[in-house]
N, C-alpha and C. Protein backbone atom coordinates (compact mmCIF):
# COMPACT_ATOMS: atom_id res chain seq x y z
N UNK A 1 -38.50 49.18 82.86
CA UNK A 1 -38.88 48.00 83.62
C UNK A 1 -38.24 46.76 83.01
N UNK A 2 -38.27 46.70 82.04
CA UNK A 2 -37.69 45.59 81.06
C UNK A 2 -35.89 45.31 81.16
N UNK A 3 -35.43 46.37 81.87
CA UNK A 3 -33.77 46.19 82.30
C UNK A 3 -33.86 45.76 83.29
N UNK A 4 -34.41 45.89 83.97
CA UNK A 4 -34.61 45.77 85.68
C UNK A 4 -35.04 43.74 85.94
N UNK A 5 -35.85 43.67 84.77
CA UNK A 5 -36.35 42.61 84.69
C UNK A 5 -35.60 41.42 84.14
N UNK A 6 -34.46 42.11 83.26
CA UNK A 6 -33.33 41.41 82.74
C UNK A 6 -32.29 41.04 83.90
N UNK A 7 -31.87 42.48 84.74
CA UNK A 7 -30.97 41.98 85.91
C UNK A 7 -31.82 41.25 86.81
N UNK A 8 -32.82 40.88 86.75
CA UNK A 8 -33.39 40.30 88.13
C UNK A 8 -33.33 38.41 87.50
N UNK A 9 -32.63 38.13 86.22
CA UNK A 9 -33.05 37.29 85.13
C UNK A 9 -31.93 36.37 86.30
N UNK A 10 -32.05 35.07 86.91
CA UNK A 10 -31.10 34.06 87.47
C UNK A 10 -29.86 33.85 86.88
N UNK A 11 -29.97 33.77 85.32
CA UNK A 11 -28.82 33.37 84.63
C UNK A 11 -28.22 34.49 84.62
N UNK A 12 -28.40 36.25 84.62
CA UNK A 12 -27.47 37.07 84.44
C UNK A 12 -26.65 36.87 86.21
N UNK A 13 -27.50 36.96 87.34
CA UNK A 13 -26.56 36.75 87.69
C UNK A 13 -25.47 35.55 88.00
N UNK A 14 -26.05 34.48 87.61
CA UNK A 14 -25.17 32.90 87.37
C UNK A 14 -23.97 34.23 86.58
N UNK A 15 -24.39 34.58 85.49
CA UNK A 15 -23.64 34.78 84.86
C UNK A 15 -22.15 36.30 85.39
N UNK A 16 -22.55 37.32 86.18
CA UNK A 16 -21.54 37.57 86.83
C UNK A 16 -20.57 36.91 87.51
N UNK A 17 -21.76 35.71 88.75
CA UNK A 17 -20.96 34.78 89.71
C UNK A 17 -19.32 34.57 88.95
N UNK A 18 -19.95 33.66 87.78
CA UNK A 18 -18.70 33.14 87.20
C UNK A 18 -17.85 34.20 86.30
N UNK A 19 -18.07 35.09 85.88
CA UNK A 19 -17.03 35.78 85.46
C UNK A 19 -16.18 36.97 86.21
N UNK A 20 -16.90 36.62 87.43
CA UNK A 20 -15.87 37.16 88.87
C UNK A 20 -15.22 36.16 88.87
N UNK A 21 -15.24 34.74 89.02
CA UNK A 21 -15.01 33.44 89.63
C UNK A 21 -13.78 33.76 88.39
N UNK A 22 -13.88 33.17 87.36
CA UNK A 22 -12.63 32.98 85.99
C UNK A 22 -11.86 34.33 86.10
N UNK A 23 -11.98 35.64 86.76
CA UNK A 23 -10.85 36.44 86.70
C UNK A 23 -10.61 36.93 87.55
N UNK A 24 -10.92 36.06 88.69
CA UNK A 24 -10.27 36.15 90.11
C UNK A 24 -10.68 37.07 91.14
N UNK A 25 -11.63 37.87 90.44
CA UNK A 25 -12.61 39.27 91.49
C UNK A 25 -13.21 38.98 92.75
N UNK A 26 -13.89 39.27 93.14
CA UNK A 26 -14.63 39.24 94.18
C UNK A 26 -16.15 38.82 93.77
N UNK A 27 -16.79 37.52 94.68
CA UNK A 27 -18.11 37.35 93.74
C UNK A 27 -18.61 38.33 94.20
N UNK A 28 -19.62 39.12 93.32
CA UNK A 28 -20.68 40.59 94.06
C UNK A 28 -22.00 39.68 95.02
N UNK A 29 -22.49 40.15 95.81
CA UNK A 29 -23.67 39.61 96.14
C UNK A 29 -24.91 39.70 95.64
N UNK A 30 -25.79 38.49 95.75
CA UNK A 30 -27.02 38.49 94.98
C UNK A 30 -27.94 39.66 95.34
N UNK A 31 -27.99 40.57 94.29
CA UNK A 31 -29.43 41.21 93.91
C UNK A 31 -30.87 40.72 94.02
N UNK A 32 -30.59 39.99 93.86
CA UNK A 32 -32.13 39.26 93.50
C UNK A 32 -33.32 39.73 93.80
N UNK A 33 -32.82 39.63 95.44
CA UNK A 33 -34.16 39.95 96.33
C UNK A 33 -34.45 41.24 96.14
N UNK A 34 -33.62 41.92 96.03
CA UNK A 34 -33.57 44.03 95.93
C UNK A 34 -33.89 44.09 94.77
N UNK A 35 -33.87 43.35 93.42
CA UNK A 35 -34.40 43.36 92.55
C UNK A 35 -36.10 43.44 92.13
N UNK A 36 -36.46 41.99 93.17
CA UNK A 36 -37.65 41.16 92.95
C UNK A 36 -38.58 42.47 93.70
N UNK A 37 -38.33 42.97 95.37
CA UNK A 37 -38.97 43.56 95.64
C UNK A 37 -38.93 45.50 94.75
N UNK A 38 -37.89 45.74 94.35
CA UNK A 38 -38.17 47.06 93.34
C UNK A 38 -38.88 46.71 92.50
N UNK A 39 -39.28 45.66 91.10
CA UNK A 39 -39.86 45.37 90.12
C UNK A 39 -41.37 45.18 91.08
N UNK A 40 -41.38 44.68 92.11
CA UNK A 40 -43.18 44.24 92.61
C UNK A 40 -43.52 45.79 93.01
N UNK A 41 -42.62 46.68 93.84
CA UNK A 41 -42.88 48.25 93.91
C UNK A 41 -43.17 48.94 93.30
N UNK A 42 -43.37 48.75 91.93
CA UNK A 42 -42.70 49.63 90.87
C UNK A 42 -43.98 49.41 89.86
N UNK A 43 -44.53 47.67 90.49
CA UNK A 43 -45.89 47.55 89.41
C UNK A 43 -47.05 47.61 90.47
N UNK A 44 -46.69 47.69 91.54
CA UNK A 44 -47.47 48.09 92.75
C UNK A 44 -48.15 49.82 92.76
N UNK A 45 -47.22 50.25 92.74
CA UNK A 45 -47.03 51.47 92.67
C UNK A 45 -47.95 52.27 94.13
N UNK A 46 -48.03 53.60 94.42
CA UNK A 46 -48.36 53.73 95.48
C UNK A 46 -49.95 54.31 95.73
N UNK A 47 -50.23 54.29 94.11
CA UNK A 47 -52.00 54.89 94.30
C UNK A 47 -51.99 56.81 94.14
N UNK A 48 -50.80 57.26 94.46
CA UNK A 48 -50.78 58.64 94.94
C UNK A 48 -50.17 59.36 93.67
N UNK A 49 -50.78 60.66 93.40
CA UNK A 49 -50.13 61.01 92.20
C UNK A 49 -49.26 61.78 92.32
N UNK A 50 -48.29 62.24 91.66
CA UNK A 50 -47.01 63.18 92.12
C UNK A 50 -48.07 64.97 92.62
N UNK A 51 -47.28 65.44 93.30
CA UNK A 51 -47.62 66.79 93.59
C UNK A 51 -46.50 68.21 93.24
């Protein structure tokens, strides 16, 4: 959870933006949201236990 919570961190992705930007790549698109809602899923969880 704690990686997940790091990529979901604003500055990591500030921090791709621009190092696509300085070597000419392609910017990737923001995670964020696919982030924010896996990490709330994930501490949500579904109540049900595996079978």
């Amino acid at each position: 959870m704690t990686r997940l919570e790091t990529g979901a961190d604003p500055r990591a992705e500030c921090y791709w933006q621009l190092l696509a930007t300085v070597n000419g790549w392609p910017v990737p698109p923001s995670l964020a949201p696919v982030l924010a809602w896996f990490i709330t899923a994930l501490r949500t969880g579904t109540g049900r236990s595996a079978q």
